[in-house]
PDB file of N, CA and C in Angstrom:
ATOM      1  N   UNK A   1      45.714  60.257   9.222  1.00  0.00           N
ATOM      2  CA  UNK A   1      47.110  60.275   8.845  1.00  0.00           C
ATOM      3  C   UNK A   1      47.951  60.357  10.119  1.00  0.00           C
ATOM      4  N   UNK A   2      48.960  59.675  10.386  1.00  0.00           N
ATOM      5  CA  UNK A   2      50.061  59.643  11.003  1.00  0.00           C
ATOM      6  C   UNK A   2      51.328  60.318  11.487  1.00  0.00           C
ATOM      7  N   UNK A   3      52.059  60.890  12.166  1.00  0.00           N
ATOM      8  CA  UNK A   3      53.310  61.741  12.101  1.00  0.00           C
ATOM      9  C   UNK A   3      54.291  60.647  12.382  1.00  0.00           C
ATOM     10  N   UNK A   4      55.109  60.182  11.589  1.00  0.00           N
ATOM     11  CA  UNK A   4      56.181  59.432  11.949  1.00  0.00           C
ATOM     12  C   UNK A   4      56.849  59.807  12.570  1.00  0.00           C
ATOM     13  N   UNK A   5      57.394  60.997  12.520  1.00  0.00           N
ATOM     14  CA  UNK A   5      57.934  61.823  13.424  1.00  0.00           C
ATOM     15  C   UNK A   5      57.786  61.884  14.887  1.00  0.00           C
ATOM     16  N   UNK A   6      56.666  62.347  15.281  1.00  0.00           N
ATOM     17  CA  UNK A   6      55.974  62.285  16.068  1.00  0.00           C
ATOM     18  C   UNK A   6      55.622  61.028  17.155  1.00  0.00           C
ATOM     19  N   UNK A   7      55.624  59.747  16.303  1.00  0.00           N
ATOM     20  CA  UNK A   7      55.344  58.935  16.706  1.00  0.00           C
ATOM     21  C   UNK A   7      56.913  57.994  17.366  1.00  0.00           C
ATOM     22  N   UNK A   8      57.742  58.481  16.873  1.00  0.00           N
ATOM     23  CA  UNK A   8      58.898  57.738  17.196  1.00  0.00           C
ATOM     24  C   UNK A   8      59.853  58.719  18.447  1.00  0.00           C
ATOM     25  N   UNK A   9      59.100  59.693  18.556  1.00  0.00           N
ATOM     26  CA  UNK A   9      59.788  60.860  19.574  1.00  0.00           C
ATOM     27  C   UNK A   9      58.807  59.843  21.136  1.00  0.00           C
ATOM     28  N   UNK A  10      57.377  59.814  20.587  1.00  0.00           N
ATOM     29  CA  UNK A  10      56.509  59.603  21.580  1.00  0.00           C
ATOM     30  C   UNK A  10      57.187  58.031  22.265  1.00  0.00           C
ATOM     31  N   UNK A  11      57.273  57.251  21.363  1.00  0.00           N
ATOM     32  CA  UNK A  11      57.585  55.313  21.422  1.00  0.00           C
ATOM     33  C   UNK A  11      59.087  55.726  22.324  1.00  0.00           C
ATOM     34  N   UNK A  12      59.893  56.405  21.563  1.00  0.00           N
ATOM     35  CA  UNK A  12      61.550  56.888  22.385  1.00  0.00           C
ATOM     36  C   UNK A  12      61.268  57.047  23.433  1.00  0.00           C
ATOM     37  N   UNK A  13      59.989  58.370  24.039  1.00  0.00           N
ATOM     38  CA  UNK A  13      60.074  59.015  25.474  1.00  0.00           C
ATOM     39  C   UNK A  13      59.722  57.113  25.941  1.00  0.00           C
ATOM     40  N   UNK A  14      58.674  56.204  25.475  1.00  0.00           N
ATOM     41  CA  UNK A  14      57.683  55.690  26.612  1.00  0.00           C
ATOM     42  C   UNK A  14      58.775  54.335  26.650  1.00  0.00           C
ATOM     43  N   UNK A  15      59.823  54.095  25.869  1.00  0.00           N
ATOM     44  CA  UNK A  15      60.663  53.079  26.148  1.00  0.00           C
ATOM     45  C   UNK A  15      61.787  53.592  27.397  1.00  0.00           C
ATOM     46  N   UNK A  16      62.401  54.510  27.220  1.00  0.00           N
ATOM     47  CA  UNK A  16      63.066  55.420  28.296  1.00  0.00           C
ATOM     48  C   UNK A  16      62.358  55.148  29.768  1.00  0.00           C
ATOM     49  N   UNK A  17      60.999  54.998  29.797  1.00  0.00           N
ATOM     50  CA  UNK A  17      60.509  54.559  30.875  1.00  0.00           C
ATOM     51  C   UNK A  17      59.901  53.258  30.957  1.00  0.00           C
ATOM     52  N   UNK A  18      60.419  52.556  30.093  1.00  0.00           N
ATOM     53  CA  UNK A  18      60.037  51.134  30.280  1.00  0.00           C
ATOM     54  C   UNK A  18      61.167  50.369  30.853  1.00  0.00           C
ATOM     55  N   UNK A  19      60.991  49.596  31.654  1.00  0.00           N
ATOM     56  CA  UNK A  19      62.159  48.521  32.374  1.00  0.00           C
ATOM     57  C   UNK A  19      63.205  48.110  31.723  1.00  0.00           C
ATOM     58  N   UNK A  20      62.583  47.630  30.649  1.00  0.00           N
ATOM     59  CA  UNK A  20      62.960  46.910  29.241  1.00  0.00           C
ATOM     60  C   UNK A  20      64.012  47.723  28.577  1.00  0.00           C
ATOM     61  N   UNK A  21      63.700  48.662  28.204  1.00  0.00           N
ATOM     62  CA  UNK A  21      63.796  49.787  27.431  1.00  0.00           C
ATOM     63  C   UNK A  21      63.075  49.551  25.927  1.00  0.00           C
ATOM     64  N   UNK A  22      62.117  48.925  25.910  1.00  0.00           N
ATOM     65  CA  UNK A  22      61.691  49.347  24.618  1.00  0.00           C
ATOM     66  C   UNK A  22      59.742  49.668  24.488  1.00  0.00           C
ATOM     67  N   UNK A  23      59.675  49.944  23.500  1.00  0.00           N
ATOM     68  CA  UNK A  23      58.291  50.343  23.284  1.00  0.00           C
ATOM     69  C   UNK A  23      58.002  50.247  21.763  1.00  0.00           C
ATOM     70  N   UNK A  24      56.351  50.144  21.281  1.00  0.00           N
ATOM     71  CA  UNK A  24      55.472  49.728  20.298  1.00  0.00           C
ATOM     72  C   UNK A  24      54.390  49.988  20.015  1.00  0.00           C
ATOM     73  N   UNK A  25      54.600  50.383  18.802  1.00  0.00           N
ATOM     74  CA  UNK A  25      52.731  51.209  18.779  1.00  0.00           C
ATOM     75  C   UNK A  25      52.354  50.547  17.694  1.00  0.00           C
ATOM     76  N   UNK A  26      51.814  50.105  16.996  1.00  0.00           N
ATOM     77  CA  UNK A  26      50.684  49.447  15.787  1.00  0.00           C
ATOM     78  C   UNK A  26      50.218  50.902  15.423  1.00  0.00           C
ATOM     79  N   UNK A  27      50.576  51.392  14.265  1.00  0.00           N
ATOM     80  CA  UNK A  27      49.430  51.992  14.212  1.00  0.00           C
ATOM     81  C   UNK A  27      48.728  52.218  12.561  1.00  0.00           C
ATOM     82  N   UNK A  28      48.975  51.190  11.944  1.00  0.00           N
ATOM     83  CA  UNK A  28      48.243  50.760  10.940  1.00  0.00           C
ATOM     84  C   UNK A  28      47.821  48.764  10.908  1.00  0.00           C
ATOM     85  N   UNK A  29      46.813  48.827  10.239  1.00  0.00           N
ATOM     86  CA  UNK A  29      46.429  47.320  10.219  1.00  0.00           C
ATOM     87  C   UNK A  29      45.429  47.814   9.353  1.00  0.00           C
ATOM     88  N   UNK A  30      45.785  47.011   8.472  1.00  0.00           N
ATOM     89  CA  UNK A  30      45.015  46.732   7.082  1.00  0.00           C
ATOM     90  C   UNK A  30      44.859  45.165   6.474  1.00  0.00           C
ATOM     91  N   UNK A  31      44.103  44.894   6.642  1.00  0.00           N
ATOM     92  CA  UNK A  31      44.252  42.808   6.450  1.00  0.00           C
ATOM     93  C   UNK A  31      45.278  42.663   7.013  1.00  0.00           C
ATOM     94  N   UNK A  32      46.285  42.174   5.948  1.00  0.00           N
ATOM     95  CA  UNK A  32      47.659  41.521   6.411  1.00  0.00           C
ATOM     96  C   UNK A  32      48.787  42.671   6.469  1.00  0.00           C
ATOM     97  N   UNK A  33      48.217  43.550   6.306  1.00  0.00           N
ATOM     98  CA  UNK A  33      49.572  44.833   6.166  1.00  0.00           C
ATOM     99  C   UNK A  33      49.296  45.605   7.798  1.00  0.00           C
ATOM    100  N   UNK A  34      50.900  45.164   8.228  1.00  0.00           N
ATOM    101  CA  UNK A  34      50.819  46.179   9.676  1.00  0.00           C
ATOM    102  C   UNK A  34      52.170  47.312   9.403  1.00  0.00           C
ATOM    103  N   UNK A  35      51.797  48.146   9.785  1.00  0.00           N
ATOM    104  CA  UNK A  35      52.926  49.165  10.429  1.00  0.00           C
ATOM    105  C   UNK A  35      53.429  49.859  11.540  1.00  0.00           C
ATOM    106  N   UNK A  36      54.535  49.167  12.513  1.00  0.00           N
ATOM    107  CA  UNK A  36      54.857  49.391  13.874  1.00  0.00           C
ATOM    108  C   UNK A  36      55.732  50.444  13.813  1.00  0.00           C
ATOM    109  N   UNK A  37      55.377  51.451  14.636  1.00  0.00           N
ATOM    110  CA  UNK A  37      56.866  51.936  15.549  1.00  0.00           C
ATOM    111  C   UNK A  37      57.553  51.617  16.447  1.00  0.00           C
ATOM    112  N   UNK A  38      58.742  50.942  16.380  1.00  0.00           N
ATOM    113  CA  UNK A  38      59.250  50.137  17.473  1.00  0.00           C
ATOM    114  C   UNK A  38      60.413  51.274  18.106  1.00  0.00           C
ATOM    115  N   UNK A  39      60.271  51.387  19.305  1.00  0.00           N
ATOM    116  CA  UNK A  39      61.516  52.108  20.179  1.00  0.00           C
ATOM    117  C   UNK A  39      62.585  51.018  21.153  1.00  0.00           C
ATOM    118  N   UNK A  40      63.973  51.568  20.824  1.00  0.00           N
ATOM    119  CA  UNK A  40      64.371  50.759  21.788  1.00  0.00           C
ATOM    120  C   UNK A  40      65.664  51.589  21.871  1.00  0.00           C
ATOM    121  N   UNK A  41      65.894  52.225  23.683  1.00  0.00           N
ATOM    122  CA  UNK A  41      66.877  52.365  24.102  1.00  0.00           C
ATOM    123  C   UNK A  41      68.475  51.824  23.737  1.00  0.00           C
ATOM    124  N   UNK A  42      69.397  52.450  23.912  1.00  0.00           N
ATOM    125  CA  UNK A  42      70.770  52.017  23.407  1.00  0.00           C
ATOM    126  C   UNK A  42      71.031  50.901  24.581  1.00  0.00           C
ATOM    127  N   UNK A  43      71.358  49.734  23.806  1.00  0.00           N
ATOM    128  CA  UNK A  43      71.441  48.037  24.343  1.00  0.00           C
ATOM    129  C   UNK A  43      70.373  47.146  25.116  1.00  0.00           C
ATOM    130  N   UNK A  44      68.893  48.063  24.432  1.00  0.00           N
ATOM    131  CA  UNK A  44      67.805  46.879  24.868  1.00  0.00           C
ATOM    132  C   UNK A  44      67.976  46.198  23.158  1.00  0.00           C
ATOM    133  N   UNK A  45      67.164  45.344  23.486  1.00  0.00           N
ATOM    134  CA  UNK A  45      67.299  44.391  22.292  1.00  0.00           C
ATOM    135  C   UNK A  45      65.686  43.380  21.655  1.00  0.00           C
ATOM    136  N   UNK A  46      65.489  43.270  20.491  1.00  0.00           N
ATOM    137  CA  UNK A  46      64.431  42.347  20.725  1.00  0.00           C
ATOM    138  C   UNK A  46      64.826  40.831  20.736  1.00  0.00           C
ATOM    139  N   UNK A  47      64.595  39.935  21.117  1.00  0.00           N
ATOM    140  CA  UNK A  47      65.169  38.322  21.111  1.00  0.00           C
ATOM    141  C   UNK A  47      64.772  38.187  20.028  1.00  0.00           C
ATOM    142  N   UNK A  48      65.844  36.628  19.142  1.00  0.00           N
ATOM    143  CA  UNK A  48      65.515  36.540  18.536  1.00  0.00           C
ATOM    144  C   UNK A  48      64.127  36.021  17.867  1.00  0.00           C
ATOM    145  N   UNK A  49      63.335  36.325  16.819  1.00  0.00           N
ATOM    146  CA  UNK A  49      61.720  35.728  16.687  1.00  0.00           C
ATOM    147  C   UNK A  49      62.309  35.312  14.980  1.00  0.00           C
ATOM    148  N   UNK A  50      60.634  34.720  14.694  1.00  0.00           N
ATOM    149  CA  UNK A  50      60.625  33.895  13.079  1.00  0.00           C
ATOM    150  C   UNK A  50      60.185  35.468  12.460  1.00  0.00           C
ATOM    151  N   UNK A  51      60.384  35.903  11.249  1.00  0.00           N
ATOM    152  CA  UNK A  51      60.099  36.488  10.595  1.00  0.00           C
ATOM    153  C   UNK A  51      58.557  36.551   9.775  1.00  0.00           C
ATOM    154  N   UNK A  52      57.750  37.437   9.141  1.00  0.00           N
ATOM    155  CA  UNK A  52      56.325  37.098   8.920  1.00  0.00           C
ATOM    156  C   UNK A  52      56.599  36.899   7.080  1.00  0.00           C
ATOM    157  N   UNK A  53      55.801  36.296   6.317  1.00  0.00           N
ATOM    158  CA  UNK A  53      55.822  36.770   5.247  1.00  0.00           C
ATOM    159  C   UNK A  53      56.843  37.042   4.317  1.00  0.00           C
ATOM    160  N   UNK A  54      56.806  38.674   4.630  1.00  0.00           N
ATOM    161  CA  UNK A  54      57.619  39.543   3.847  1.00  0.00           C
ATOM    162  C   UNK A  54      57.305  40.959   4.569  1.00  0.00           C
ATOM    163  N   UNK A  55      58.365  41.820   4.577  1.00  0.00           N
ATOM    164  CA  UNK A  55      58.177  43.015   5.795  1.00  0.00           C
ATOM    165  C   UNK A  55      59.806  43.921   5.335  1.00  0.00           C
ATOM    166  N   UNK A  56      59.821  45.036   6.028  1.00  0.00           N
ATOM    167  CA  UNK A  56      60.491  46.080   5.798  1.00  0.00           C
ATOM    168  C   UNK A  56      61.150  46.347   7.083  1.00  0.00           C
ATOM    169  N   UNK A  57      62.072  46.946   7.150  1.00  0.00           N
ATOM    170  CA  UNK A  57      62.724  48.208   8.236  1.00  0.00           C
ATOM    171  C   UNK A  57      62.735  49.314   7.679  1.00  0.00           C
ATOM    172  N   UNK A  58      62.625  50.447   8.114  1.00  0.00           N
ATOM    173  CA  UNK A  58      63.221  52.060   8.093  1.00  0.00           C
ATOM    174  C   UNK A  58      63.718  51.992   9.467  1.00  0.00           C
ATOM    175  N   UNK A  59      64.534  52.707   9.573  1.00  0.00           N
ATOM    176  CA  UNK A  59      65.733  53.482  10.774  1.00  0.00           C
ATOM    177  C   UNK A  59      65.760  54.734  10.868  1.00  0.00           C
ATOM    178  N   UNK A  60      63.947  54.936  11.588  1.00  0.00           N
ATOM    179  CA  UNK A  60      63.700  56.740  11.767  1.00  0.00           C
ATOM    180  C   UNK A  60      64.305  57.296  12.431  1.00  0.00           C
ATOM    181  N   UNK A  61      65.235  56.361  13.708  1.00  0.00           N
ATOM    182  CA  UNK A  61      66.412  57.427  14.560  1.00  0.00           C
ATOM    183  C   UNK A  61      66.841  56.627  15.219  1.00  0.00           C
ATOM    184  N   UNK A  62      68.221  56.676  15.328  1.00  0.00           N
ATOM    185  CA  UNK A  62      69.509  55.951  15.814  1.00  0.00           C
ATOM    186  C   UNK A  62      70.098  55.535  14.696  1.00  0.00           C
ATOM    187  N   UNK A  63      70.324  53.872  15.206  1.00  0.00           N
ATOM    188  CA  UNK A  63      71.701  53.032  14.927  1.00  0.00           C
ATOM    189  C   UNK A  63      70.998  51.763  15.410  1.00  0.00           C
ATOM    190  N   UNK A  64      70.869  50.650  15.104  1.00  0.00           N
ATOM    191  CA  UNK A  64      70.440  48.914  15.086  1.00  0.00           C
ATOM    192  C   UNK A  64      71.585  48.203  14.478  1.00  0.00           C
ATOM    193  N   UNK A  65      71.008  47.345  15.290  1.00  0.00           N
ATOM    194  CA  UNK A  65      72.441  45.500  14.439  1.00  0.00           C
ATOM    195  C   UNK A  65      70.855  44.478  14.617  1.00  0.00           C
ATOM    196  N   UNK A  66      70.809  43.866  13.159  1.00  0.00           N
ATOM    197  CA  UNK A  66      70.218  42.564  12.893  1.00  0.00           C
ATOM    198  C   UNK A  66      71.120  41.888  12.914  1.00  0.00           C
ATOM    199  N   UNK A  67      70.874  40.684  14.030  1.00  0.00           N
ATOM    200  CA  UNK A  67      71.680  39.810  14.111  1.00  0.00           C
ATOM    201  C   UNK A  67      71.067  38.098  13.655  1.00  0.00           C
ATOM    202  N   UNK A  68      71.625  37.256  12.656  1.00  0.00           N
ATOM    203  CA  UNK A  68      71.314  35.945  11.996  1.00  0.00           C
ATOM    204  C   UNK A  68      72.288  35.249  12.170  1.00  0.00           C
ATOM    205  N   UNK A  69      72.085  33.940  11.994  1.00  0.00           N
ATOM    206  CA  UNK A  69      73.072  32.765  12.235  1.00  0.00           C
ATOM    207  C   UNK A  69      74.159  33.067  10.944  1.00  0.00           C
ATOM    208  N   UNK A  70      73.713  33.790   9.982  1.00  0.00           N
ATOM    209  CA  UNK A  70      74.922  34.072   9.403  1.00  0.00           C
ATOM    210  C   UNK A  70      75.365  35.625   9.576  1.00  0.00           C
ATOM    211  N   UNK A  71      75.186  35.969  10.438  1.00  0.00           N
ATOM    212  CA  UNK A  71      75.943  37.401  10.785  1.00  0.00           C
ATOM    213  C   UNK A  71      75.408  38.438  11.225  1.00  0.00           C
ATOM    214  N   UNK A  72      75.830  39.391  11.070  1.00  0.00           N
ATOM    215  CA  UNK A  72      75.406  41.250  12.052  1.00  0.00           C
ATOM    216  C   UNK A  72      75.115  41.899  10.309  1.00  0.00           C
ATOM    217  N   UNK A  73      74.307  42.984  10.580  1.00  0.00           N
ATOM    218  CA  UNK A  73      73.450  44.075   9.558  1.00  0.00           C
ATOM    219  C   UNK A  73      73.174  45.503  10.653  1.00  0.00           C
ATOM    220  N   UNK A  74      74.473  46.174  10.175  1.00  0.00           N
ATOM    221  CA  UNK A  74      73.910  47.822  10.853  1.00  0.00           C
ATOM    222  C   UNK A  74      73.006  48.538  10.258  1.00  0.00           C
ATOM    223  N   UNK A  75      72.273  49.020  10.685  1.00  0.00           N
ATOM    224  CA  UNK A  75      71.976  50.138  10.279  1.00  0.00           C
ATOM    225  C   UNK A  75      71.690  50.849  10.961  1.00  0.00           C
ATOM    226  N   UNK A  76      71.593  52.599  10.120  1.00  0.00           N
ATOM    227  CA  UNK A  76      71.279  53.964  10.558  1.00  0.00           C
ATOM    228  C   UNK A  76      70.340  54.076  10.384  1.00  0.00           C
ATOM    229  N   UNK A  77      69.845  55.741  10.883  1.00  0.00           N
ATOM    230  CA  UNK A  77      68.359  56.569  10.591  1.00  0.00           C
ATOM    231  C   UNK A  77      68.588  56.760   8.734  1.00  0.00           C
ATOM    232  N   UNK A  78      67.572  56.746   8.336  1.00  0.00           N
ATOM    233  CA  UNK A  78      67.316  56.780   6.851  1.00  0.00           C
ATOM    234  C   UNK A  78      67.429  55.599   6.110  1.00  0.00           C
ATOM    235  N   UNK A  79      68.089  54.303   6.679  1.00  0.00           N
ATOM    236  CA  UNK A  79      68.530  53.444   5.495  1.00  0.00           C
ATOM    237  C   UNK A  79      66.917  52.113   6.041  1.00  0.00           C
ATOM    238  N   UNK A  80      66.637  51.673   4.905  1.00  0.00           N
ATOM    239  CA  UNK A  80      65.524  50.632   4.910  1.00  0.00           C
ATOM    240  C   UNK A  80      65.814  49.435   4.348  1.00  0.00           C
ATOM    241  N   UNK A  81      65.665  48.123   4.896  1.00  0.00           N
ATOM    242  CA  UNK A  81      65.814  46.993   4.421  1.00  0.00           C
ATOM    243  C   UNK A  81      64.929  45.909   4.466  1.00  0.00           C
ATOM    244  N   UNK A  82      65.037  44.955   3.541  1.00  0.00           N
ATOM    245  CA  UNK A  82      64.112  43.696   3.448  1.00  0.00           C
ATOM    246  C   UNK A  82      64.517  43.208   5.112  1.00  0.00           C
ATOM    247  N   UNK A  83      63.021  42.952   5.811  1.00  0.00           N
ATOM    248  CA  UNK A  83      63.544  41.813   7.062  1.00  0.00           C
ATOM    249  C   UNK A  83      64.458  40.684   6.771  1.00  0.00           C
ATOM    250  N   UNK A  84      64.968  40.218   7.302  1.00  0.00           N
ATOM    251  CA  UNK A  84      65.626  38.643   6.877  1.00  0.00           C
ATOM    252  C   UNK A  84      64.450  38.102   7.106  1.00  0.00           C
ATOM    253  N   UNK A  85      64.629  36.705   5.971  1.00  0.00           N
ATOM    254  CA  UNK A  85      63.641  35.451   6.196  1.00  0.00           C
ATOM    255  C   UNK A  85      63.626  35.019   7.205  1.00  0.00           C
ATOM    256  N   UNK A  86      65.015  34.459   7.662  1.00  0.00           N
ATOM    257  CA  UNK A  86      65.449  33.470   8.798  1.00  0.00           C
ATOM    258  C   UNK A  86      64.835  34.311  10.364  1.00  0.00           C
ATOM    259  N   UNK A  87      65.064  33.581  11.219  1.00  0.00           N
ATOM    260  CA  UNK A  87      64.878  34.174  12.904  1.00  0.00           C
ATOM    261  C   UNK A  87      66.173  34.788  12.940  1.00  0.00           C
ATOM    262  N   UNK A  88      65.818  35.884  13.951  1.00  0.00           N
ATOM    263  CA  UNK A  88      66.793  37.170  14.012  1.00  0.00           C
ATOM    264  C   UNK A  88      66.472  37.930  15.148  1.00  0.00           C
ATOM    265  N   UNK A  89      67.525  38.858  15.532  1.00  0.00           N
ATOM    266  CA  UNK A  89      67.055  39.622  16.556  1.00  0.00           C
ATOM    267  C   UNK A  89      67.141  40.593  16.281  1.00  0.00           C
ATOM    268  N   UNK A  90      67.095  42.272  17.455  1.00  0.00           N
ATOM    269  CA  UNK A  90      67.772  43.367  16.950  1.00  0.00           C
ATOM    270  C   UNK A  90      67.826  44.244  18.416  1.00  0.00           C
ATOM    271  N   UNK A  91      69.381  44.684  17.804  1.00  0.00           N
ATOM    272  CA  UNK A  91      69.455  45.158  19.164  1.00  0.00           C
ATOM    273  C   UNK A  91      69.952  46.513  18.722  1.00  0.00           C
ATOM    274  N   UNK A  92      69.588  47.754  19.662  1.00  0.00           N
ATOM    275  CA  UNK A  92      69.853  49.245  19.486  1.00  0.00           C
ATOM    276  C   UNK A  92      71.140  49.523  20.256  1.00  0.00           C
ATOM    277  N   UNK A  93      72.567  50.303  18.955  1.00  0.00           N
ATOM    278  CA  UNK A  93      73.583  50.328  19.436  1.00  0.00           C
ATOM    279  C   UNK A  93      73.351  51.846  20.409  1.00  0.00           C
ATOM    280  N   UNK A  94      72.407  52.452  19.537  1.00  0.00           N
ATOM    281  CA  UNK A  94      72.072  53.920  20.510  1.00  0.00           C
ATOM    282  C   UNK A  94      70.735  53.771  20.333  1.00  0.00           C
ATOM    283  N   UNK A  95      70.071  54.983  21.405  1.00  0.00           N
ATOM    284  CA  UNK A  95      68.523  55.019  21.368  1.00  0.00           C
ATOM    285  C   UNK A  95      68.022  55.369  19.944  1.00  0.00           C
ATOM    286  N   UNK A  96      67.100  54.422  19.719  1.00  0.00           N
ATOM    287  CA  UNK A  96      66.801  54.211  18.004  1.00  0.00           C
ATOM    288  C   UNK A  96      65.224  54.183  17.701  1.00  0.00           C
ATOM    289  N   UNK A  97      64.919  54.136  16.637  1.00  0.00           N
ATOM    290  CA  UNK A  97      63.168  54.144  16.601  1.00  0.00           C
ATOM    291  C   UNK A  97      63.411  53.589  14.769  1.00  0.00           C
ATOM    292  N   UNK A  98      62.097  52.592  14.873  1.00  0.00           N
ATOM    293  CA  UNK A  98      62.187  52.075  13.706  1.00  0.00           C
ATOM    294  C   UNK A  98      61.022  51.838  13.040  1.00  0.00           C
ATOM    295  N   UNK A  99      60.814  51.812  11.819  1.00  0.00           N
ATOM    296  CA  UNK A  99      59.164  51.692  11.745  1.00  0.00           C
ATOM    297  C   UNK A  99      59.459  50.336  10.595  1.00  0.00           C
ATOM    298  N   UNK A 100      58.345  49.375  11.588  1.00  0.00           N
ATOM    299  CA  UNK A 100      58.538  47.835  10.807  1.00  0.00           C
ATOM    300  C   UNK A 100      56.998  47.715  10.248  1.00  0.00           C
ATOM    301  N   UNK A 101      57.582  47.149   8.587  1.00  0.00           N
ATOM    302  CA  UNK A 101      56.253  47.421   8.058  1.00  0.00           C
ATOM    303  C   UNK A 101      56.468  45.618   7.931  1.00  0.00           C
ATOM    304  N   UNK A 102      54.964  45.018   8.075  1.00  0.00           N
ATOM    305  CA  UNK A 102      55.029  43.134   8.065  1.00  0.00           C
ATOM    306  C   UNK A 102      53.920  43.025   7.462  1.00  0.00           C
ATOM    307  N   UNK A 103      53.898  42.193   6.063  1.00  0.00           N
ATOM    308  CA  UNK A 103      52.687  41.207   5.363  1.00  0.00           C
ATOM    309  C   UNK A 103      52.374  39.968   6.526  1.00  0.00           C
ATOM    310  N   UNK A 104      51.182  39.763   7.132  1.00  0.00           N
ATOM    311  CA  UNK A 104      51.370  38.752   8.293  1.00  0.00           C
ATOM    312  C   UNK A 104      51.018  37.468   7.083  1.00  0.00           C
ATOM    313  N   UNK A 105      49.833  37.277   6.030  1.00  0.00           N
ATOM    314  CA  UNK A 105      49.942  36.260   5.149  1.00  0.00           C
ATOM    315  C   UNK A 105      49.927  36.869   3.786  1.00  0.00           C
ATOM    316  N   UNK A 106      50.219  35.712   3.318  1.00  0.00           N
ATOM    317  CA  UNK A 106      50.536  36.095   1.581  1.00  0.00           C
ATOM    318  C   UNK A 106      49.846  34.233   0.824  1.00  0.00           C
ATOM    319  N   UNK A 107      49.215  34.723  -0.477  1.00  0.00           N
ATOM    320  CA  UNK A 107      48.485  33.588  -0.747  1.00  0.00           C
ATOM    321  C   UNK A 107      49.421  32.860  -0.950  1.00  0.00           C
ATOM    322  N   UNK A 108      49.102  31.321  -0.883  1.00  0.00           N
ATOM    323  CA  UNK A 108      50.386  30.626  -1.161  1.00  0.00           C
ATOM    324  C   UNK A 108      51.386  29.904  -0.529  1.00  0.00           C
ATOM    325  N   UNK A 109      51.711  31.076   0.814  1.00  0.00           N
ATOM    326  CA  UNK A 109      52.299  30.942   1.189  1.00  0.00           C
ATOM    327  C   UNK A 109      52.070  30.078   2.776  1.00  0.00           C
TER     328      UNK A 109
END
């Protein structure tokens, strides 16, 4: 078992010392089911990428903007949302920690 908690204090400290400012831990993988803790300092950002599947956000601490060709998506610590389909980015308005849950395939699809 996991400390989310824990794990997003740890990803916060090791982005703080990353160039970048951000950091990533995997720490579930189950077939197609992953669950990341992503850290990212206030105004590192991820570029934009394609989306997997079907996948989640939680906003375990800070403040984020998803940004899409049709617009900006804030969010806070506590609130969770469907990824967008489309390519997107995300950038941390303050130091933030997020835990991204991603289906990498789905039958069918």
């Amino acid at each position: 078992m996991d400390d989310l908690t824990a794990l997003a204090r740890q990803q916060l400290d090791d982005a703080k010392a990353d160039p970048h400012g951000r950091s990533a831990r995997l720490f579930l993988h189950d077939g197609p089911l992953r669950q990341t803790v992503i850290a990212l300092v206030g105004g590192a950002s991820l570029d934009e990428h394609v989306s997997p599947p079907a996948g989640s956000m939680q906003i375990l601490h800070g403040h984020v903007q998803i940004t899409t060709d049709h617009g900006k998506q804030d969010m806070i610590a506590g609130q969770v949302a469907q990824i967008p389909r489309e390519k997107h980015g995300v950038t941390a308005v303050e130091n933030s920690a997020v835990l991204l849950t991603s289906v990498t395939h789905v039958d069918g699809m």
